[in-house]
N, C-alpha and C. Protein backbone atom coordinates (compact mmCIF):
# COMPACT_ATOMS: atom_id res chain seq x y z
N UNK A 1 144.64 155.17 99.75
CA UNK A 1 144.08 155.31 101.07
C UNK A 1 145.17 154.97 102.09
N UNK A 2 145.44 155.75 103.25
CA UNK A 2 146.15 155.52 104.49
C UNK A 2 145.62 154.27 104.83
N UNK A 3 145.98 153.25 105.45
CA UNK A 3 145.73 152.45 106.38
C UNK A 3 146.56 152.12 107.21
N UNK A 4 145.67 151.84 108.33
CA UNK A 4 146.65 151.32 109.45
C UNK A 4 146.51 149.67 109.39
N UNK A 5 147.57 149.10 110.33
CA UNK A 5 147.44 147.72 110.82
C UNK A 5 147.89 147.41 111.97
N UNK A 6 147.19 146.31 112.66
CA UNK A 6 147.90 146.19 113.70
C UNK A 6 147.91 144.47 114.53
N UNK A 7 148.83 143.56 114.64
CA UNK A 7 148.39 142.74 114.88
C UNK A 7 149.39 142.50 116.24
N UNK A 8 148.67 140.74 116.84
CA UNK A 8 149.92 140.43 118.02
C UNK A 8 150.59 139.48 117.52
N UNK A 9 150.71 138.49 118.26
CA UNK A 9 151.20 137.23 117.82
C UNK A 9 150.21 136.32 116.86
N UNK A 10 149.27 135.94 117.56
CA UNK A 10 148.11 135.45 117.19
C UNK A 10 147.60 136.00 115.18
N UNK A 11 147.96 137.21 115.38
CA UNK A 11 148.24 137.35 113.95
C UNK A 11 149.06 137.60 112.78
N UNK A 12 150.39 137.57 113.84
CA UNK A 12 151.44 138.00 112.99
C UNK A 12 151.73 137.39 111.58
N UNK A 13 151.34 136.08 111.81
CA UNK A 13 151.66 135.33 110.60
C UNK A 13 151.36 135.82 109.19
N UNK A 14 149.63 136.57 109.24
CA UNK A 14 149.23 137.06 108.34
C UNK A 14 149.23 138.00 107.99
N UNK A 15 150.45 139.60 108.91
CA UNK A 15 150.21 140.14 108.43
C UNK A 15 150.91 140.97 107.63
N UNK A 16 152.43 139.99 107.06
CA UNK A 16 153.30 139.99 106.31
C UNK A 16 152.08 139.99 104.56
N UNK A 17 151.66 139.16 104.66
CA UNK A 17 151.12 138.93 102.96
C UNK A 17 150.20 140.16 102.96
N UNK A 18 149.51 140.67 104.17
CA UNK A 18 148.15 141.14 104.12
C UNK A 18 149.26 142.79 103.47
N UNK A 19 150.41 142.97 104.55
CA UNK A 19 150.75 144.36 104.04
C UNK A 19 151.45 144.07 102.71
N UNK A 20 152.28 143.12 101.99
CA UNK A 20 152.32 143.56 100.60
C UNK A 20 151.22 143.52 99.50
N UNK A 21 150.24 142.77 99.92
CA UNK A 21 148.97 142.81 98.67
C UNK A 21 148.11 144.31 99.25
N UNK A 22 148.24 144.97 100.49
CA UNK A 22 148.10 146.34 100.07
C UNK A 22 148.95 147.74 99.46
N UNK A 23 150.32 147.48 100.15
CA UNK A 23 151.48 148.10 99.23
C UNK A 23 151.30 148.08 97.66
N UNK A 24 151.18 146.62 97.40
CA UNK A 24 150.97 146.12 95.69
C UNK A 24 149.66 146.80 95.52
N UNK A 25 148.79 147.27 95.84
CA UNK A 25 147.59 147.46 95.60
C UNK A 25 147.77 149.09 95.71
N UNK A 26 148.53 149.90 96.09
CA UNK A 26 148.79 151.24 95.83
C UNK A 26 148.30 151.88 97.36
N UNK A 27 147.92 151.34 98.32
CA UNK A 27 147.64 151.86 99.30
C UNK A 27 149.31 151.89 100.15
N UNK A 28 149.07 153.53 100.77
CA UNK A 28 150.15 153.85 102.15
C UNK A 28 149.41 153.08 103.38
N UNK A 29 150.43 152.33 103.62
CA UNK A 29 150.49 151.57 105.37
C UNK A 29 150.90 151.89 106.29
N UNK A 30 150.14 152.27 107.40
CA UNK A 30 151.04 152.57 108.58
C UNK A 30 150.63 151.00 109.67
N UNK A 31 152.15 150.36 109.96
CA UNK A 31 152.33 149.55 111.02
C UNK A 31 152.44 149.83 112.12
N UNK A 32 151.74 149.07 113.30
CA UNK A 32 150.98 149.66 114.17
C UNK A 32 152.15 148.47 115.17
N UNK A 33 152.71 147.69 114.43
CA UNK A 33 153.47 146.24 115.09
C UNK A 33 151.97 145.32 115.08
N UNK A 34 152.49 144.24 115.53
CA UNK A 34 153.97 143.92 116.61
C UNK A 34 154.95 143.76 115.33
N UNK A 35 155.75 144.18 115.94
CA UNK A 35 157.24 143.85 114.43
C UNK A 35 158.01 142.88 114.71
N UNK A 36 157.66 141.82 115.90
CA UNK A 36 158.33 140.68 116.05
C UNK A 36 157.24 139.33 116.62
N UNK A 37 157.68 138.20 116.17
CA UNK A 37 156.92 137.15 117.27
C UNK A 37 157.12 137.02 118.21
N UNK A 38 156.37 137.77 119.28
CA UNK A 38 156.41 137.17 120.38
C UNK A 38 155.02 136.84 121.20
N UNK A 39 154.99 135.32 121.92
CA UNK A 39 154.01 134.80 121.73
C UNK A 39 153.73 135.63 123.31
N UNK A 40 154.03 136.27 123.84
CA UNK A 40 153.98 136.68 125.23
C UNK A 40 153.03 138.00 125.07
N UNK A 41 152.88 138.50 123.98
CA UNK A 41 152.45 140.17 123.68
C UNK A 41 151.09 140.10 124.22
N UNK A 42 150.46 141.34 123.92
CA UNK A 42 148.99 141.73 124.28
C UNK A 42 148.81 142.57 123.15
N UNK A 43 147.39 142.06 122.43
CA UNK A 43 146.48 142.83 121.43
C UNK A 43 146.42 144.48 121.59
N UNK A 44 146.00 144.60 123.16
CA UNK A 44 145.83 145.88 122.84
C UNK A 44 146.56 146.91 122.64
N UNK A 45 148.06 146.39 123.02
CA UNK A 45 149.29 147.29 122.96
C UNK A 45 149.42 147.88 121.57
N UNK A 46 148.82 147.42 120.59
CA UNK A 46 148.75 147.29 118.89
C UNK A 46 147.58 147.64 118.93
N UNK A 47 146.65 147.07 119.30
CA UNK A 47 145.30 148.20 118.55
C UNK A 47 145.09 148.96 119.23
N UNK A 48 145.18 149.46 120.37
CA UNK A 48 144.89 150.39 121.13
C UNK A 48 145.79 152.12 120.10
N UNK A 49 146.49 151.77 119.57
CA UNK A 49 147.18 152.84 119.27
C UNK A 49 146.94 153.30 117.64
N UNK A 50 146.22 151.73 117.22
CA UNK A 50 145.89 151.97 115.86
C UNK A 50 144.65 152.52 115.91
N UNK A 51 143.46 151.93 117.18
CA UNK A 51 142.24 152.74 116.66
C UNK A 51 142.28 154.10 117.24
N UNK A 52 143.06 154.41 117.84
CA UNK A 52 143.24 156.19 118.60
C UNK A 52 143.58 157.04 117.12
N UNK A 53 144.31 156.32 116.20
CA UNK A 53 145.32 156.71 115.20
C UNK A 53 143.86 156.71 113.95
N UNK A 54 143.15 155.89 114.11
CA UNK A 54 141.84 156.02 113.53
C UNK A 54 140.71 157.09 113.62
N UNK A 55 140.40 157.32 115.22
CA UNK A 55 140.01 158.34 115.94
C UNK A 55 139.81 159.66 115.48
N UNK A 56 141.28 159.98 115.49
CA UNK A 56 141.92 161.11 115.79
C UNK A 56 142.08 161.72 113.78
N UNK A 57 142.12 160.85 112.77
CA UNK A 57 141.91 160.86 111.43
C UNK A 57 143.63 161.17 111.27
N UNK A 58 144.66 159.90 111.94
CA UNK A 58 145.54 159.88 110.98
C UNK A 58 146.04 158.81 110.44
N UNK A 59 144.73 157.94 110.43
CA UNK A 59 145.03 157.33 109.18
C UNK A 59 143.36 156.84 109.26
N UNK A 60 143.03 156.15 107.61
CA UNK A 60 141.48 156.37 106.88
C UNK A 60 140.88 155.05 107.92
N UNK A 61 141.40 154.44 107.74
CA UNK A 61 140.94 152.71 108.02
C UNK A 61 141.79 152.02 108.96
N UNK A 62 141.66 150.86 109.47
CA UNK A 62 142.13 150.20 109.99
C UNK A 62 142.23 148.36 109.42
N UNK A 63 142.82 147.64 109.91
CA UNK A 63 142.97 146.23 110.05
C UNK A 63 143.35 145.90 111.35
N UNK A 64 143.11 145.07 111.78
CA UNK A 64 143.23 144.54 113.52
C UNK A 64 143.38 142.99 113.26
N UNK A 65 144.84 142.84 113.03
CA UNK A 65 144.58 140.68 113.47
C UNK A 65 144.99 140.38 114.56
N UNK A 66 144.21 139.39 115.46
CA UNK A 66 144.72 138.95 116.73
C UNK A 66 144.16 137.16 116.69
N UNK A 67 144.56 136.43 117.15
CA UNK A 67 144.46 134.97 116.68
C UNK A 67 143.01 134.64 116.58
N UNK A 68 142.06 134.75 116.86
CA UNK A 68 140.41 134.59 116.68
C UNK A 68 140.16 136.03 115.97
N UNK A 69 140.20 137.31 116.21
CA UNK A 69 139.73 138.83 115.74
C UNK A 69 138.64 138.94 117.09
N UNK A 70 138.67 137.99 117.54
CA UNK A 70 137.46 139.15 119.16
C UNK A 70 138.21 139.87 119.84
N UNK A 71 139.34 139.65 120.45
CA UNK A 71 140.19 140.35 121.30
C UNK A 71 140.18 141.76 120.59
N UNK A 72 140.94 141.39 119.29
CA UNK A 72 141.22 143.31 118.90
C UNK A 72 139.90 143.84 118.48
N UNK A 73 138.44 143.18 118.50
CA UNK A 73 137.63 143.60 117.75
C UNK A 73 136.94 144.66 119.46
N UNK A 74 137.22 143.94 120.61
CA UNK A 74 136.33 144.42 121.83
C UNK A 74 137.28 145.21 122.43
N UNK A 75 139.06 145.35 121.96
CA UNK A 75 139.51 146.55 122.64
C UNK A 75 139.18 147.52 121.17
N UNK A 76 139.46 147.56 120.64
CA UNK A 76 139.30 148.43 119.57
C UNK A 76 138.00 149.23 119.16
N UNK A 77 136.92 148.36 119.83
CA UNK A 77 135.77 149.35 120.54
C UNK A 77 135.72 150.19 121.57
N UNK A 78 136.56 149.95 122.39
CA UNK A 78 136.77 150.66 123.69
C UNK A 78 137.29 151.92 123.87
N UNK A 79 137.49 152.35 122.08
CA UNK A 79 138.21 153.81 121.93
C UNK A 79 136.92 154.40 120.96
N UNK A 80 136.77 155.65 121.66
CA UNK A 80 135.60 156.00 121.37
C UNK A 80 136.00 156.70 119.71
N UNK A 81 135.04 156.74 119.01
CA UNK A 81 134.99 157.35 117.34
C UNK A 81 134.42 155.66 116.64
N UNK A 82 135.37 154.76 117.14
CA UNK A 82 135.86 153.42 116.39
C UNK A 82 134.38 152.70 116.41
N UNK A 83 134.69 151.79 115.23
CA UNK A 83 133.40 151.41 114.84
C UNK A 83 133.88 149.80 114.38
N UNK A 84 134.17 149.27 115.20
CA UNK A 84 135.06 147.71 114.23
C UNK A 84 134.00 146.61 114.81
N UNK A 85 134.49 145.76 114.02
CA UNK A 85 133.81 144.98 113.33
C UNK A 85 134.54 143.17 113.52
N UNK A 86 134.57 141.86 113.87
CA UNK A 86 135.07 141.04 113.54
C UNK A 86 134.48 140.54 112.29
N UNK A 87 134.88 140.19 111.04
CA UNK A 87 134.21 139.76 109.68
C UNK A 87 135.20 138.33 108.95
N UNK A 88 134.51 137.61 108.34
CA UNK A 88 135.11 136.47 107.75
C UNK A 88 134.46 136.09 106.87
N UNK A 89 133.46 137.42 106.24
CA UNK A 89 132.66 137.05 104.94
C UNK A 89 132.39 138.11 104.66
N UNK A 90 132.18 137.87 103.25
CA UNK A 90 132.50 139.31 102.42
C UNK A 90 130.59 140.22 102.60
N UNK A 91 129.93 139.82 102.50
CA UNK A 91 128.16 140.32 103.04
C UNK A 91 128.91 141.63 103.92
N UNK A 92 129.03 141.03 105.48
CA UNK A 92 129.10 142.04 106.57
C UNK A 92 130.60 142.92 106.10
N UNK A 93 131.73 142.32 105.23
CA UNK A 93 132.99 143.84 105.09
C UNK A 93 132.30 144.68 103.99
N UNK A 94 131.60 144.93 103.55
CA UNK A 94 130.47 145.91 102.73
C UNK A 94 129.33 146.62 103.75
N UNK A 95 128.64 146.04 104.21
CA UNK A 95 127.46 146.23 104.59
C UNK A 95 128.34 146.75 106.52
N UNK A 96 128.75 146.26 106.60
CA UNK A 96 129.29 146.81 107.70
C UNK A 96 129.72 148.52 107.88
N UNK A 97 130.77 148.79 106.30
CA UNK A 97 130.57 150.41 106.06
C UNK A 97 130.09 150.94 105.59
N UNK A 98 129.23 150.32 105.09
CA UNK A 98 127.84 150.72 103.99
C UNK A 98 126.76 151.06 104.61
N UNK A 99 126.48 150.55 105.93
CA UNK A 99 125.06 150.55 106.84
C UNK A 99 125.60 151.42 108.14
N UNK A 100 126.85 150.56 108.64
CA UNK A 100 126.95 151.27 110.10
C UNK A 100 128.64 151.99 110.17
N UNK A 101 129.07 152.64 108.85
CA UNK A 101 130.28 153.07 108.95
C UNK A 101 131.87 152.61 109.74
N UNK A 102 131.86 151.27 109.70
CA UNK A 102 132.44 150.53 109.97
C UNK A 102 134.12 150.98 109.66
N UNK A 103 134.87 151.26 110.23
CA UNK A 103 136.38 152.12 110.22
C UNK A 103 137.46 151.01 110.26
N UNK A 104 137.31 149.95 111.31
CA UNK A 104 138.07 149.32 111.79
C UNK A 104 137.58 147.85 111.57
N UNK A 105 138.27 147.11 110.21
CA UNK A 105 137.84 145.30 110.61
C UNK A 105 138.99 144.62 111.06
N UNK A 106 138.34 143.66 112.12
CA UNK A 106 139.47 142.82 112.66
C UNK A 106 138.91 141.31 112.02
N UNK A 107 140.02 140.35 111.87
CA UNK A 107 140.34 139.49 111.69
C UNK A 107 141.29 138.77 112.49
N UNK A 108 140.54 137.47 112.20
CA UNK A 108 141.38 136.29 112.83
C UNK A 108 142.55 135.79 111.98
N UNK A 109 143.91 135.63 112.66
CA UNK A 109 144.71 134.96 111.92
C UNK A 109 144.82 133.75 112.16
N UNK A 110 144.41 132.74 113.03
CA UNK A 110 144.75 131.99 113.23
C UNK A 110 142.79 130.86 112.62
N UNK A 111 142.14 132.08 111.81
CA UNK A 111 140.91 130.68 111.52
C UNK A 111 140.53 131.43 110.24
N UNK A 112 141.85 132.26 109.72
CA UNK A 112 141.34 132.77 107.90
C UNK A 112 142.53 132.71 107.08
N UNK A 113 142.69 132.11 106.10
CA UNK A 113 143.56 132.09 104.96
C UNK A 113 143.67 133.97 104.55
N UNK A 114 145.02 133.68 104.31
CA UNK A 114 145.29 135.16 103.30
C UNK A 114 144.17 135.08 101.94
N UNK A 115 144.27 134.18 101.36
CA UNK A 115 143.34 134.47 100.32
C UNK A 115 141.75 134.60 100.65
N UNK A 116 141.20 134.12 101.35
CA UNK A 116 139.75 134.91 102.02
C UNK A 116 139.82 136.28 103.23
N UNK A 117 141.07 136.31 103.88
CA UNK A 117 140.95 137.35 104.02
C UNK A 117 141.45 138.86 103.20
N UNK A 118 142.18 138.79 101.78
CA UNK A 118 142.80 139.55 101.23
C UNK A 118 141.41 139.87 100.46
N UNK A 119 140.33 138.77 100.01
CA UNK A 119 139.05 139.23 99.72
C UNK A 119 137.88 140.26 99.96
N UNK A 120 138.12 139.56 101.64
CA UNK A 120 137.48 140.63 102.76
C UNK A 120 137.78 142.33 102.61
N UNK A 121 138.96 141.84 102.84
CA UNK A 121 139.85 143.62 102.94
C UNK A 121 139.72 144.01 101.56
N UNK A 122 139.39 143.55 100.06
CA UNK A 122 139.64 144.13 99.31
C UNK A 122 138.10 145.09 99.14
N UNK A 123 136.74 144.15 99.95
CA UNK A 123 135.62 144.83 99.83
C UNK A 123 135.11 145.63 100.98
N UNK A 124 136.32 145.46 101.81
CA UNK A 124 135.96 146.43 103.12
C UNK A 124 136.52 147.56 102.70
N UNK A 125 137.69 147.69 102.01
CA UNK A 125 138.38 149.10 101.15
C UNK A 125 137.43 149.79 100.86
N UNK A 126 136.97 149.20 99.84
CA UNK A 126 136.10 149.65 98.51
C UNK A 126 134.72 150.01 98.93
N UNK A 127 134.33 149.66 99.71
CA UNK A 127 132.98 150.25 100.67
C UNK A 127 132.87 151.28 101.09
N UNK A 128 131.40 152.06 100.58
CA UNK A 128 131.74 153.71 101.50
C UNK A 128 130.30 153.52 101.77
N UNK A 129 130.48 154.25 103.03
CA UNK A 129 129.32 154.21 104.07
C UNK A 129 128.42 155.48 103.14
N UNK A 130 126.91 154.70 103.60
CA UNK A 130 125.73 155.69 102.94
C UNK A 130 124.71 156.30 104.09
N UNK A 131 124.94 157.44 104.01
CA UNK A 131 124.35 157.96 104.91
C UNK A 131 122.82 158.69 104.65
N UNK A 132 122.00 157.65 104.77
CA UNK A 132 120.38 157.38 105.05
C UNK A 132 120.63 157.57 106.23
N UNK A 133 118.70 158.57 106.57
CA UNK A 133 118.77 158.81 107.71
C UNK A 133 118.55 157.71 109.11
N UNK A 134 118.06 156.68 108.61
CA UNK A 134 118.27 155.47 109.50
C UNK A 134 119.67 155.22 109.86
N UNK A 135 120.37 155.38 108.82
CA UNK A 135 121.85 154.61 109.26
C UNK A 135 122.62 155.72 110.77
N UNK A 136 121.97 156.75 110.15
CA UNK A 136 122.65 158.59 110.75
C UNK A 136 121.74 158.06 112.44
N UNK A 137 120.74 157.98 112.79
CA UNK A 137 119.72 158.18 113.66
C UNK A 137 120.42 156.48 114.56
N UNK A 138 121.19 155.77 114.08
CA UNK A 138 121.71 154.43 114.69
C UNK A 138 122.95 154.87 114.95
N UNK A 139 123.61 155.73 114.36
CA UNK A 139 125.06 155.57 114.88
C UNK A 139 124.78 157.02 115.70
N UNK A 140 123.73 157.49 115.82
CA UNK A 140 124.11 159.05 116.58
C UNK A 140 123.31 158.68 118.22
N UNK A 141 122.66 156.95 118.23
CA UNK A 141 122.45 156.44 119.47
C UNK A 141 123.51 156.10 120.10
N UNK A 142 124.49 154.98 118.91
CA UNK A 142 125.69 154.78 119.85
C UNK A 142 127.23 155.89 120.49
N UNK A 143 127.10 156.72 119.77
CA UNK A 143 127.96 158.03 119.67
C UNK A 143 127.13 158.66 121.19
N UNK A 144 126.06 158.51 121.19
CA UNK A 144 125.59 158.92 122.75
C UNK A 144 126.10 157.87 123.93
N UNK A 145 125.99 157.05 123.34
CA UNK A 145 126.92 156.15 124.21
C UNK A 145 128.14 156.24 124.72
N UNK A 146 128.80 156.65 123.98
CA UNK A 146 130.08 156.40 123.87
C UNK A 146 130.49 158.22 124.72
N UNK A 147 129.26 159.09 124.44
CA UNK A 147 129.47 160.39 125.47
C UNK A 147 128.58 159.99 126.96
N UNK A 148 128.62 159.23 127.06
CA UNK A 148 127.51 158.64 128.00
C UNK A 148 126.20 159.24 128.71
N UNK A 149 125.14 159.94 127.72
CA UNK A 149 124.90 160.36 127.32
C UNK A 149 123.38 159.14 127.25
N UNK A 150 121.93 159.73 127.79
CA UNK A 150 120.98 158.58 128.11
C UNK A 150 120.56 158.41 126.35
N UNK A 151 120.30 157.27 126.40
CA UNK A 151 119.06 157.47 125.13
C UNK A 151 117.65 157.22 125.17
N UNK A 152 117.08 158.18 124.38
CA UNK A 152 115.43 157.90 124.73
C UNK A 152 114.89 156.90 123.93
């Protein structure tokens, strides 16, 4: 599977281990940066380009770390297709693309270990969204949204 990543400072730390246990794991990565520490950056400069890159289908998935995961989780909504998620337990990285087709999880680097989050990501991979017509009839409210677009 393609994936993207994309972190700032706030996550840089983690996302050295996070990209070789997916390399090691046989997945292509595309880095989204930041490719250096700097504590001065902005989230969205990095996800803004990863969830467009999501969007647009050139690449399958995403990862988003920013030091809590709200920052990249509320710009990374702000691009319409994207469907992300902040997660730190393995329940919602399943059920997240399993129920509401969830594209994009962000994470915190600065309040998750590599080893609970390498967990996360290994069952947010492995998750494929099921499309019941409940799940179809919830995401085709917010997709009106996102064309702005009333709902009844």
């Amino acid at each position: 599977m393609l994936i993207g990543i994309a972190t700032d400072h706030g996550g840089f730390d983690l996302k050295e281990p996070v990209l070789k246990a997916l390399r090691n794991s046989g997945h292509e990565v595309r880095d989204f940066g930041a490719f250096d520490l700097n504590p001065e950056d902005d989230y969205p400069d990095f996800v803004i380009p990863l969830a467009k890159a999501i969007a647009s289908g050139k690449v399958e998935r995403g990862i988003a770390i920013c030091g809590s995961g709200v920052g990249a989780s509320v710009a990374a909504n702000k691009v319409s297709g994207i469907r992300s998620a902040l997660i730190h337990e393995s329940y919602s990285a399943h059920q997240g693309v399993e129920d509401d087709n969830m594209n994009l999880l962000c994470l915190g680097g600065r309040v998750i270990a590599f080893e609970a989050a390498w967990e996360i990501i290994k069952i947010y991979l492995t998750a494929h969204y099921v499309a019941k017509e409940r799940f179809e009839r919830r995401l085709a409210k917010v997709a009106a949204i996102e064309c702005k677009e009333q709902i009844k």
